[in-house]
C-alpha atoms as a PDB file:
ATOM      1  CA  UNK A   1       0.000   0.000   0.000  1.00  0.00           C
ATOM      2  CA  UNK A   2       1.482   3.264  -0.718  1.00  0.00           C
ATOM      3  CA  UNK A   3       0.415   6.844   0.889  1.00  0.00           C
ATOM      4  CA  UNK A   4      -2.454   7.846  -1.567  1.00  0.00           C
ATOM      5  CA  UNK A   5      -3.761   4.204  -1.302  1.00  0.00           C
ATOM      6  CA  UNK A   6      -3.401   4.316   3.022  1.00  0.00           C
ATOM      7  CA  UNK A   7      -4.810   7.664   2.854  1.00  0.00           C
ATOM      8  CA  UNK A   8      -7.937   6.736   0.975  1.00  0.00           C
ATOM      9  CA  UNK A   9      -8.840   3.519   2.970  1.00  0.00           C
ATOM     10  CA  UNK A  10      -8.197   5.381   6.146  1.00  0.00           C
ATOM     11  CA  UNK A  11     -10.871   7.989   5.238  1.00  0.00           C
ATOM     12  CA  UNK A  12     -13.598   5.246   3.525  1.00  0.00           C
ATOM     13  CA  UNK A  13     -13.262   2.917   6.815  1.00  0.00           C
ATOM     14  CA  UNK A  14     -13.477   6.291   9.594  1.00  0.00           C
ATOM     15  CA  UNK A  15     -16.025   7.564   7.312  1.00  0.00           C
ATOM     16  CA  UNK A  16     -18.678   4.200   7.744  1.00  0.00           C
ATOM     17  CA  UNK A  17     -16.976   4.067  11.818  1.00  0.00           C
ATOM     18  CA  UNK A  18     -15.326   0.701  10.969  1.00  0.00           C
ATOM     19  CA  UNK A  19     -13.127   0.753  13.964  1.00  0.00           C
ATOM     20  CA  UNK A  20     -11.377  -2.842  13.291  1.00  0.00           C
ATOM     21  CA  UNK A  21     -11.046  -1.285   9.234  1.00  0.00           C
ATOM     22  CA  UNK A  22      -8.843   1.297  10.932  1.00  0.00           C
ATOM     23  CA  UNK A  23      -6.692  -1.162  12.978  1.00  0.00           C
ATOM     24  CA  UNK A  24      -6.207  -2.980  10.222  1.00  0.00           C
ATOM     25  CA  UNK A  25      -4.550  -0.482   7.872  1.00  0.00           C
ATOM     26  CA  UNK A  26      -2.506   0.615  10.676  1.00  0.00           C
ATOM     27  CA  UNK A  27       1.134  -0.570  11.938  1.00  0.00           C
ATOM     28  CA  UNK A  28       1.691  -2.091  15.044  1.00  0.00           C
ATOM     29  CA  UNK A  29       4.446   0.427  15.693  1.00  0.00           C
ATOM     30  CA  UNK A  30       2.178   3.463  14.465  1.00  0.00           C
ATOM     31  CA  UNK A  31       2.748   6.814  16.373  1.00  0.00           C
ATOM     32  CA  UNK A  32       0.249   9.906  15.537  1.00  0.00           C
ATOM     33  CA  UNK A  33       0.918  13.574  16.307  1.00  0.00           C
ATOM     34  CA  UNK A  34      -1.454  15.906  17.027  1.00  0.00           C
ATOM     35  CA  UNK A  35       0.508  19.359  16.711  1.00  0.00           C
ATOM     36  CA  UNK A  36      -1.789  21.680  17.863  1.00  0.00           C
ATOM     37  CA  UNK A  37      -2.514  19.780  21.105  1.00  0.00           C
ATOM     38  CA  UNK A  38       1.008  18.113  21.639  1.00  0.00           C
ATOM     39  CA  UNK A  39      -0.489  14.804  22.264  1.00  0.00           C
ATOM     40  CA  UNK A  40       1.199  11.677  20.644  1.00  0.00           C
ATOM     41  CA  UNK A  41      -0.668   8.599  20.872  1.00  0.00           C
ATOM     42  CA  UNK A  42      -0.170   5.086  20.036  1.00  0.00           C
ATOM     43  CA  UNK A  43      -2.165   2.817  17.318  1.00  0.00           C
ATOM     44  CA  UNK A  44      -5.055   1.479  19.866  1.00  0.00           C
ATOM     45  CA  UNK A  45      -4.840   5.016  21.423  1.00  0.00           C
ATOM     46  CA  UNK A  46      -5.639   6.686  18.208  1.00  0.00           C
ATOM     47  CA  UNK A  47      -8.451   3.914  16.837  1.00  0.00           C
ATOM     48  CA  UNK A  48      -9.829   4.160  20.201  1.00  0.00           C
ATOM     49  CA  UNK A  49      -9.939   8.517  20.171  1.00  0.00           C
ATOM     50  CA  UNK A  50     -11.861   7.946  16.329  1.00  0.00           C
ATOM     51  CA  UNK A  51     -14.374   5.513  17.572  1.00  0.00           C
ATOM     52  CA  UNK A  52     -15.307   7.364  21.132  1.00  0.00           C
ATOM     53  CA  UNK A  53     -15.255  10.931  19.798  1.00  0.00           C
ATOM     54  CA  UNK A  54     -18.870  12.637  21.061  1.00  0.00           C
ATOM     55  CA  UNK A  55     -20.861  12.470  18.116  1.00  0.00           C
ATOM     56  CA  UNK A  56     -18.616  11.873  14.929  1.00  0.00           C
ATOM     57  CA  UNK A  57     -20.446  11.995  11.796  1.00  0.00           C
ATOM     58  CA  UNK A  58     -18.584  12.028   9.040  1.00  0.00           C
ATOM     59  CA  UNK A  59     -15.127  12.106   7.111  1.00  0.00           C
ATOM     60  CA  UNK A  60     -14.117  13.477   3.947  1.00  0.00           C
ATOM     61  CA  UNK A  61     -11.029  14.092   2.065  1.00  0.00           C
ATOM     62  CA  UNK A  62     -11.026  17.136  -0.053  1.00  0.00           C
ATOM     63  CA  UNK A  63      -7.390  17.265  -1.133  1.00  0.00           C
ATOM     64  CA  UNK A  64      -5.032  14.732  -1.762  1.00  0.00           C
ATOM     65  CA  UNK A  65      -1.136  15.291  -2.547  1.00  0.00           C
ATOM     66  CA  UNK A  66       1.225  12.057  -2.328  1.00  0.00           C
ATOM     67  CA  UNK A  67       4.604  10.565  -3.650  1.00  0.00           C
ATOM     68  CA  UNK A  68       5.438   7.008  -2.857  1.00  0.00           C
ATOM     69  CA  UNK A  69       5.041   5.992   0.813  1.00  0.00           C
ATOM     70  CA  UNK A  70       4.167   9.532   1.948  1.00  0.00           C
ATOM     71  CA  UNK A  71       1.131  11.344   0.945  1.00  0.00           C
ATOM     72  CA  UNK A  72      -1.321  14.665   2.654  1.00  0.00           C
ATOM     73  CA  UNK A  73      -4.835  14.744   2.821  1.00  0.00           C
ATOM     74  CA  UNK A  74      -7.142  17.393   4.396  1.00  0.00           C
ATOM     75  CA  UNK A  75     -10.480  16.428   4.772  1.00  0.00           C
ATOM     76  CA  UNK A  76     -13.473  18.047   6.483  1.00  0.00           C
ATOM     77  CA  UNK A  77     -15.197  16.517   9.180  1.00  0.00           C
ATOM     78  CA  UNK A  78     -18.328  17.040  11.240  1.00  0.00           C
ATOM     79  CA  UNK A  79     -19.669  15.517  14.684  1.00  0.00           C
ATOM     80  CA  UNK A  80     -22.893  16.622  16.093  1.00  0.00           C
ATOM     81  CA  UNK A  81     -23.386  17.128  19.588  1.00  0.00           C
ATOM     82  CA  UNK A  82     -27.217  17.921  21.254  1.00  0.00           C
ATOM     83  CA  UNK A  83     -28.591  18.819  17.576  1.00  0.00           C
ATOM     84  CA  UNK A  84     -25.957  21.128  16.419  1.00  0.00           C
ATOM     85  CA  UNK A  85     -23.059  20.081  13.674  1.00  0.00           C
ATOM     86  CA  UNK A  86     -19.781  21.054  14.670  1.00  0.00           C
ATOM     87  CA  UNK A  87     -17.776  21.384  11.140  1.00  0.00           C
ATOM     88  CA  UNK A  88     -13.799  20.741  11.664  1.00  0.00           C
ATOM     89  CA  UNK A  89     -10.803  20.556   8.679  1.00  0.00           C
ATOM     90  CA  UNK A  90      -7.795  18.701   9.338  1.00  0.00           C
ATOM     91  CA  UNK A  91      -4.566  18.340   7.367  1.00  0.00           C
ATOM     92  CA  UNK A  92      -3.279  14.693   8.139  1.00  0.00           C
ATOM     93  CA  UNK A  93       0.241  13.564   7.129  1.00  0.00           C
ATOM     94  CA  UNK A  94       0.832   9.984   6.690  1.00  0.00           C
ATOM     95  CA  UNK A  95       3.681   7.808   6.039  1.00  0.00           C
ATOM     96  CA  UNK A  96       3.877   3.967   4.973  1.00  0.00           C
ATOM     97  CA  UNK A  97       6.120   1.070   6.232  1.00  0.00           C
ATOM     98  CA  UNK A  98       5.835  -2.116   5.144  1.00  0.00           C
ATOM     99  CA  UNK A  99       2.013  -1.783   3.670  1.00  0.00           C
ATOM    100  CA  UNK A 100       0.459  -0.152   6.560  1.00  0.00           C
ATOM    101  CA  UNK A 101       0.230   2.988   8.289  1.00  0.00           C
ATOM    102  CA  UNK A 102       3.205   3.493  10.373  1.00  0.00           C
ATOM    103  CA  UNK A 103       3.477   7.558  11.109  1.00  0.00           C
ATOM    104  CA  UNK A 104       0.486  10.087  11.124  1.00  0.00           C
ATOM    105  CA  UNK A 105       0.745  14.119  12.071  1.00  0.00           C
ATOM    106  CA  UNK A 106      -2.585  15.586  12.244  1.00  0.00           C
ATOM    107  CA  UNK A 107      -3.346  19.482  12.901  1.00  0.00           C
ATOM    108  CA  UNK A 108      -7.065  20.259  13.388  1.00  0.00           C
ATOM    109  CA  UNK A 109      -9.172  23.464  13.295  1.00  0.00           C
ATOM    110  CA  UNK A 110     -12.620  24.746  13.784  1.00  0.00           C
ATOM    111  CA  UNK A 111     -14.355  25.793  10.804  1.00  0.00           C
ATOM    112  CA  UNK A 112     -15.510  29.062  11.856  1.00  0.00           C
ATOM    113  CA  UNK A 113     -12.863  30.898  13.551  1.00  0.00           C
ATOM    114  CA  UNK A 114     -13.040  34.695  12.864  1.00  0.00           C
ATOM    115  CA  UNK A 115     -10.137  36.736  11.613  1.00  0.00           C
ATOM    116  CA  UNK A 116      -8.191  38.249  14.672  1.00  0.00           C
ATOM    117  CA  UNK A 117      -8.452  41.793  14.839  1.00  0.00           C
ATOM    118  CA  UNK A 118      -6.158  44.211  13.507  1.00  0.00           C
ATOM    119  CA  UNK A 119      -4.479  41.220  11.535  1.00  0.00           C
ATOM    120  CA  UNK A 120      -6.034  42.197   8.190  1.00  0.00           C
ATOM    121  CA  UNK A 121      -5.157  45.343   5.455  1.00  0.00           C
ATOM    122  CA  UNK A 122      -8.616  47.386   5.781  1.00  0.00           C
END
């Protein structure tokens, strides 16, 4: 399997919430980054995060850049929580080892952040 191929499966099998999908694509070894957090978690660490996050809905790559075992996606995603979708974009870098998943670095952001002030040309 090579990046665009991991990076594809990844987002069909989180998109229908096939938890053991997931684990299956990943490496044993697999360590995932989240930068804006700091947190690092393992493979059952991050399958387990996916399948317990309040109210995921869906997942869906809208960009997709990749050469050989390394490949970006960001994708948008939604979760709904007491009625109200919550609409998130993250830019997820993966890299490949021997077929599966072995490295992820994910940085995640709110859809609907306003501009800080006094950051833009009037």
């Amino acid at each position: 399997m090579d990046g665009a191929t991991a990076v594809q499966a990844m987002a069909e099998v989180i998109d229908a919430h096939d938890w053991d999908g997931l684990a299956a694509l990943l490496h044993p070894e697999l360590t995932v980054d989240f930068v804006h957090t700091g947190e690092r978690l393992d493979r059952d660490g991050w399958v387990r995060l996916n399948a317990d996050y309040p109210g995921f809905d869906r997942f869906a790559v809208r960009d997709l850049v990749a050469d050989g075992d390394r490949a970006v996606a960001r994708a948008h995603v939604t979760s709904i929580t007491d009625g109200v979708t919550n609409h998130f974009e993250v830019a997820t870098f993966v890299t490949v080892r021997d077929g599966l998943v072995a490295r992820i670095v994910e940085v995640w952001t709110d859809v609907d952040q306003s501009v800080p002030e006094g950051t833009r040309p009037d």
